[in-house]
Protein backbone atom coordinates (compact mmCIF):
# COMPACT_ATOMS: atom_id res chain seq x y z
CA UNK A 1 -36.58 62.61 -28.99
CA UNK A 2 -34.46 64.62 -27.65
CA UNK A 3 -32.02 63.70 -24.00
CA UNK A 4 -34.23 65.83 -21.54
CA UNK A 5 -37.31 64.39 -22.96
CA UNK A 6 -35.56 60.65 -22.29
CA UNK A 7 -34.83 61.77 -18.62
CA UNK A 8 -37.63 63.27 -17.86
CA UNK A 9 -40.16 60.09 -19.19
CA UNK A 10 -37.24 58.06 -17.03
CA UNK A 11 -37.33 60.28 -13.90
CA UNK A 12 -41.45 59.82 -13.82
CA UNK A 13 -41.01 56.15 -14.14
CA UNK A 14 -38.32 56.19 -11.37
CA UNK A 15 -41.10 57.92 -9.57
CA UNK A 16 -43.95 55.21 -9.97
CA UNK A 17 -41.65 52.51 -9.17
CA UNK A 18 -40.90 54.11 -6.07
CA UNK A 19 -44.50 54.51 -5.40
CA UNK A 20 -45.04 50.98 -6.16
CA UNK A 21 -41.99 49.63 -4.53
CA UNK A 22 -43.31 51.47 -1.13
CA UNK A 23 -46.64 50.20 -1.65
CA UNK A 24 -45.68 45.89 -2.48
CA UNK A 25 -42.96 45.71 -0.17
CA UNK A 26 -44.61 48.28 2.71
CA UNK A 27 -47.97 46.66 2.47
CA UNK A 28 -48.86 50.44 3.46
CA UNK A 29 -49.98 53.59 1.23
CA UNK A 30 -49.09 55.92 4.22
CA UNK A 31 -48.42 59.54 3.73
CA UNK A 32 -50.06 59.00 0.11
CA UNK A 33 -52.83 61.08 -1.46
CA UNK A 34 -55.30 58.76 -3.11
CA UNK A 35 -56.90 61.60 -4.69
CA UNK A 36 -53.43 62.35 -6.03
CA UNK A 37 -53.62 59.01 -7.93
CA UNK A 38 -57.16 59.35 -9.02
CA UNK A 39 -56.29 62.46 -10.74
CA UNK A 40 -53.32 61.26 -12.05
CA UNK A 41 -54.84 58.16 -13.80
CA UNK A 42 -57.82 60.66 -15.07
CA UNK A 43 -54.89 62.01 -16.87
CA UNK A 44 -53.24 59.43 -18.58
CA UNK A 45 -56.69 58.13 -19.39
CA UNK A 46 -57.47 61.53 -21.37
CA UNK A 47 -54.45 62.18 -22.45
CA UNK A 48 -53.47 59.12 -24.13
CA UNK A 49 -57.32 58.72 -26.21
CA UNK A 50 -54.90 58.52 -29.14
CA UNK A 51 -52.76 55.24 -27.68
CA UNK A 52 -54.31 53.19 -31.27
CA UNK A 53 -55.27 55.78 -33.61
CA UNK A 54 -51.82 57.97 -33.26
CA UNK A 55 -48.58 55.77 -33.20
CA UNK A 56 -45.75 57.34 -33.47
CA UNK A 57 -43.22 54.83 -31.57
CA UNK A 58 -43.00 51.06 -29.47
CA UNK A 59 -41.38 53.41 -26.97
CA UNK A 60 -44.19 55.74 -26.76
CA UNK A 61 -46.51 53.06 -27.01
CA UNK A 62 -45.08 51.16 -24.55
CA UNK A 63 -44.59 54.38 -22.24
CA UNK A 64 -48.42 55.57 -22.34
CA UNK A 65 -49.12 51.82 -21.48
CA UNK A 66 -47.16 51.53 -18.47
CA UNK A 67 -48.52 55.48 -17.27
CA UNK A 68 -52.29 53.89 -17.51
CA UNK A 69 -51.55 50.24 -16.06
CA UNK A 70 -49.63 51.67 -13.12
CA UNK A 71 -51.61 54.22 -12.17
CA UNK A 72 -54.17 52.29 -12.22
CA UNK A 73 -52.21 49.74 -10.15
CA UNK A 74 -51.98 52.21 -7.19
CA UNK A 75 -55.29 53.43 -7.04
CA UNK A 76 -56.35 49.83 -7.01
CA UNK A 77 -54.25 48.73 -4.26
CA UNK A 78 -55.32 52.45 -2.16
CA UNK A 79 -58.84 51.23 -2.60
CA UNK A 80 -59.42 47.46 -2.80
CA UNK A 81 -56.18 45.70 -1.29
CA UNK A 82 -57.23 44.22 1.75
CA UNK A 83 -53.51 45.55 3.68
CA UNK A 84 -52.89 48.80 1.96
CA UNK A 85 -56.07 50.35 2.16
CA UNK A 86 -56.16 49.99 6.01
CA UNK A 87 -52.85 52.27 5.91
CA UNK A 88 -54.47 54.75 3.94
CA UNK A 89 -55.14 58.44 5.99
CA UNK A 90 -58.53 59.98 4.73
CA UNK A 91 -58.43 62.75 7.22
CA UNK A 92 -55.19 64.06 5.95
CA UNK A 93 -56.46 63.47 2.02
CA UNK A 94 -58.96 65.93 2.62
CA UNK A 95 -58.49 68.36 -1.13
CA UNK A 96 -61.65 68.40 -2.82
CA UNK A 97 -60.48 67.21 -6.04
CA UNK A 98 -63.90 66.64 -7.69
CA UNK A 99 -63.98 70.58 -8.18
CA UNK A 100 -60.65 70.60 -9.57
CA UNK A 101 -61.51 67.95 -12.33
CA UNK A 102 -64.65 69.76 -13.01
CA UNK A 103 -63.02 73.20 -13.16
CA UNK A 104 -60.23 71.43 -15.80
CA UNK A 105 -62.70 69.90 -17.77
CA UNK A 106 -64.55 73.57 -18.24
CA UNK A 107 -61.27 75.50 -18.84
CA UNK A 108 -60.30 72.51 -21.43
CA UNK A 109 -63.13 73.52 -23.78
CA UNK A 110 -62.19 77.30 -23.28
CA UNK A 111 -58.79 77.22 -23.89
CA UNK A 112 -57.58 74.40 -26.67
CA UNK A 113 -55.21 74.27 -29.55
CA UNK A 114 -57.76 72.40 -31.79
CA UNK A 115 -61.47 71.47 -31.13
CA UNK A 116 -61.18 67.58 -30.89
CA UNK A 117 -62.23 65.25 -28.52
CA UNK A 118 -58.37 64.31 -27.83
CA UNK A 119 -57.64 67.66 -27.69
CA UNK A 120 -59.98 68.79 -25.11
CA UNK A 121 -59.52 66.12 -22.78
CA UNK A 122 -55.86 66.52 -23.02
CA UNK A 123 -56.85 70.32 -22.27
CA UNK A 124 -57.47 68.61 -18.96
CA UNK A 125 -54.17 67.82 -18.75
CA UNK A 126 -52.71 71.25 -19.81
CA UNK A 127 -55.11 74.36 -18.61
CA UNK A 128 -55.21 74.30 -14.97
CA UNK A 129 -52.46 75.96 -14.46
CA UNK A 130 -53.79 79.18 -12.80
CA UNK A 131 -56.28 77.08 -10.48
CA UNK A 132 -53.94 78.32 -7.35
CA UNK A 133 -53.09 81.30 -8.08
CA UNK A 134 -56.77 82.52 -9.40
CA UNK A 135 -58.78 79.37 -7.79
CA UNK A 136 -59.53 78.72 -11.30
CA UNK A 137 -58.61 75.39 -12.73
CA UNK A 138 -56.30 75.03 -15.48
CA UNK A 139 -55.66 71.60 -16.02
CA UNK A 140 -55.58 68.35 -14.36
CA UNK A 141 -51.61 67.42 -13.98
CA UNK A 142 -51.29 71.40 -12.72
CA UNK A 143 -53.28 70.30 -9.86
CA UNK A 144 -53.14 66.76 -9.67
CA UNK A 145 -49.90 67.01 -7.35
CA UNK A 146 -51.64 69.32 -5.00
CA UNK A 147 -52.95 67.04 -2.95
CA UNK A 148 -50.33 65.34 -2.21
CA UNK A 149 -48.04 68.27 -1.19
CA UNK A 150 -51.23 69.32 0.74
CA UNK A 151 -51.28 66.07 2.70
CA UNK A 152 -47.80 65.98 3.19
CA UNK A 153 -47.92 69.39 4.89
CA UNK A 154 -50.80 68.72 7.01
CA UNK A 155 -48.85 65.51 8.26
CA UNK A 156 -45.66 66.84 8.78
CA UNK A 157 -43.47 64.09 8.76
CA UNK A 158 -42.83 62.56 5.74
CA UNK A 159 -40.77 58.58 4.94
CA UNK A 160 -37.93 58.22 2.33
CA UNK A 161 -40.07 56.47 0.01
CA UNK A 162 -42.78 59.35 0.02
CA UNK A 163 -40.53 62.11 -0.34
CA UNK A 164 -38.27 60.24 -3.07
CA UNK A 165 -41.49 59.74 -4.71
CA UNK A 166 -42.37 63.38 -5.02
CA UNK A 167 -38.69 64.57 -5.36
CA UNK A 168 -38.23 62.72 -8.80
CA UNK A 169 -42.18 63.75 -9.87
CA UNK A 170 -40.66 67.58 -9.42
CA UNK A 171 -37.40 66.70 -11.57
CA UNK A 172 -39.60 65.18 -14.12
CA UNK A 173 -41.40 68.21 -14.41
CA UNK A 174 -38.04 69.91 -14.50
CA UNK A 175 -36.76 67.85 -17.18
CA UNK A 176 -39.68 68.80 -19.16
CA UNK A 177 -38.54 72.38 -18.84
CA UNK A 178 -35.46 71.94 -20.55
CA UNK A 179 -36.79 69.42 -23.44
CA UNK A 180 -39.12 72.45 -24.25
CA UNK A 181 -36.17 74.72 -24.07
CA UNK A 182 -34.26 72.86 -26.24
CA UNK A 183 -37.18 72.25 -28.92
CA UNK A 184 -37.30 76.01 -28.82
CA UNK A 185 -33.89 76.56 -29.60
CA UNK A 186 -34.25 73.51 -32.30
CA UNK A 187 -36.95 73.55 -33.93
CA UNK A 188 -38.75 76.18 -36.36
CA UNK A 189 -42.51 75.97 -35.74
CA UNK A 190 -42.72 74.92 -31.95
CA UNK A 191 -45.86 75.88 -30.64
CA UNK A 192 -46.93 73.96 -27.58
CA UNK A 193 -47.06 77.27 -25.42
CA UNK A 194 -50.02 75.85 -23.06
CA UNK A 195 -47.66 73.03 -22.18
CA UNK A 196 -44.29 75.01 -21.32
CA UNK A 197 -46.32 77.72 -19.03
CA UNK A 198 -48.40 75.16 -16.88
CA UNK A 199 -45.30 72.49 -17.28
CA UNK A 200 -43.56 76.18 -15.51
CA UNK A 201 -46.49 76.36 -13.13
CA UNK A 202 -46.56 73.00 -12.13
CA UNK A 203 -42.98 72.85 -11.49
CA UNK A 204 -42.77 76.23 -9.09
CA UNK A 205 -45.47 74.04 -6.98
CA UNK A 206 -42.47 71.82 -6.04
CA UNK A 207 -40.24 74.85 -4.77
CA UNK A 208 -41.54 74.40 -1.21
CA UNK A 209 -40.81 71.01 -0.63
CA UNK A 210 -37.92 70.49 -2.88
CA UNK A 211 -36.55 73.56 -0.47
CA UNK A 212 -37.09 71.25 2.64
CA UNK A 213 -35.70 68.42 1.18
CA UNK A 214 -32.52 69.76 0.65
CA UNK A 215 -32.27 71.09 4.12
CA UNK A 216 -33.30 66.99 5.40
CA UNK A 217 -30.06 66.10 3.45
CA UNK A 218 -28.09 68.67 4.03
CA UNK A 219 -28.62 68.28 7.73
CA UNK A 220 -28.96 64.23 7.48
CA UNK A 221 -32.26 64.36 8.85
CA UNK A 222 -36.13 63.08 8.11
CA UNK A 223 -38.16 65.03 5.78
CA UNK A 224 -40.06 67.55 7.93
CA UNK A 225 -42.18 69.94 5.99
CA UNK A 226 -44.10 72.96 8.24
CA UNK A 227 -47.63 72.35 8.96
């Protein structure tokens, strides 16, 4: 493992604890897409089908562990804690993420390295990336941020928590960039192509907001992103 790898698997956790420290202490999911979450834990459901038939670390064990049990945390506490789900805006959380997983799921058995059941549903994760720039799906974490940044536009105003939350999920994906860079540059065979251009993708989603973020600090004000 190489250091962007280790700071970019670091940066997402940063990211869920944030979620989950706004959530416990808040006793409030507001300004949070639920159906951000849902597709989120649909991902590290899929993706990790291999977390006892593939080890290849305690680290990575341990990481794919914490991914599923937190993200299923959140959605829990969005849906069935008596407090939090009161908080939780369902006319703002309005992207119709059904057709996104179904449009994923299609494109996953289209477009695959190897036809496996791990494979495909990892597709999930990987071959969405053209679904907003074609309205085609191409993979479930391409699109699982979207509506989040689409609820967060439609609201306007967005807390520290929120947008710290979605600041380190973009530098995550960043991260990512460089480990594949680097794994280029290192190693002889690399062929994960499908990952670097939707990790690409998925990253350029983030311009907009990480753009208005930097204005909010550089001008020591709230997060305001344009409705």
């Amino acid at each position: 493992m190489n250091i962007f790898r280790f700071l970019g698997d670091m940066t997402h956790l940063i990211s869920i604890l944030i979620l989950l420290l706004k959530i416990y202490a808040t006793k409030s999911c507001s300004g949070i897409s639920m159906k951000t979450q849902e597709l989120y834990a649909l991902v590290f459901l899929a993706r990790y089908l291999d977390l006892f038939t593939n080890f290849v670390s305690v680290y990575n064990l341990i990481m794919k562990l914490v991914f599923i049990a937190s993200s299923l945390a959140i959605v829990w506490c969005m849906r069935r804690h008596p407090l939090v789900r009161r908080s939780y805006d369902k006319d703002l959380d309005t992207c119709r993420h059904y057709f996104l997983i179904g449009g994923s799921f299609v494109l996953a058995l289209l477009w695959h390295e190897k036809f496996t059941i791990e494979e495909v549903t990892t597709g999930c994760y990987f071959v969405n990336l053209m679904s907003l720039l074609i309205r085609c799906d191409f993979g479930m974490i391409i699109v699982a941020i979207f509506p989040q940044l689409v609820m967060l536009q439609r609201s306007g105003n967005v807390d520290n928590l929120t947008g710290q939350y979605v600041l380190f999920l973009g530098a995550y994906r960043g991260l990512y960039i460089l480990n594949w860079i680097y794994r280029y540059v290192t190693e002889k065979h690399f062929g994960r192509w499908i990952a670097v251009i939707s990790g690409v993708v998925q990253t350029a989603l983030y311009a907009d907001f990480f753009y208005y973020y930097f204005l909010s600090w550089k001008n020591n004000g709230k997060l305001q992103l344009p409705a």
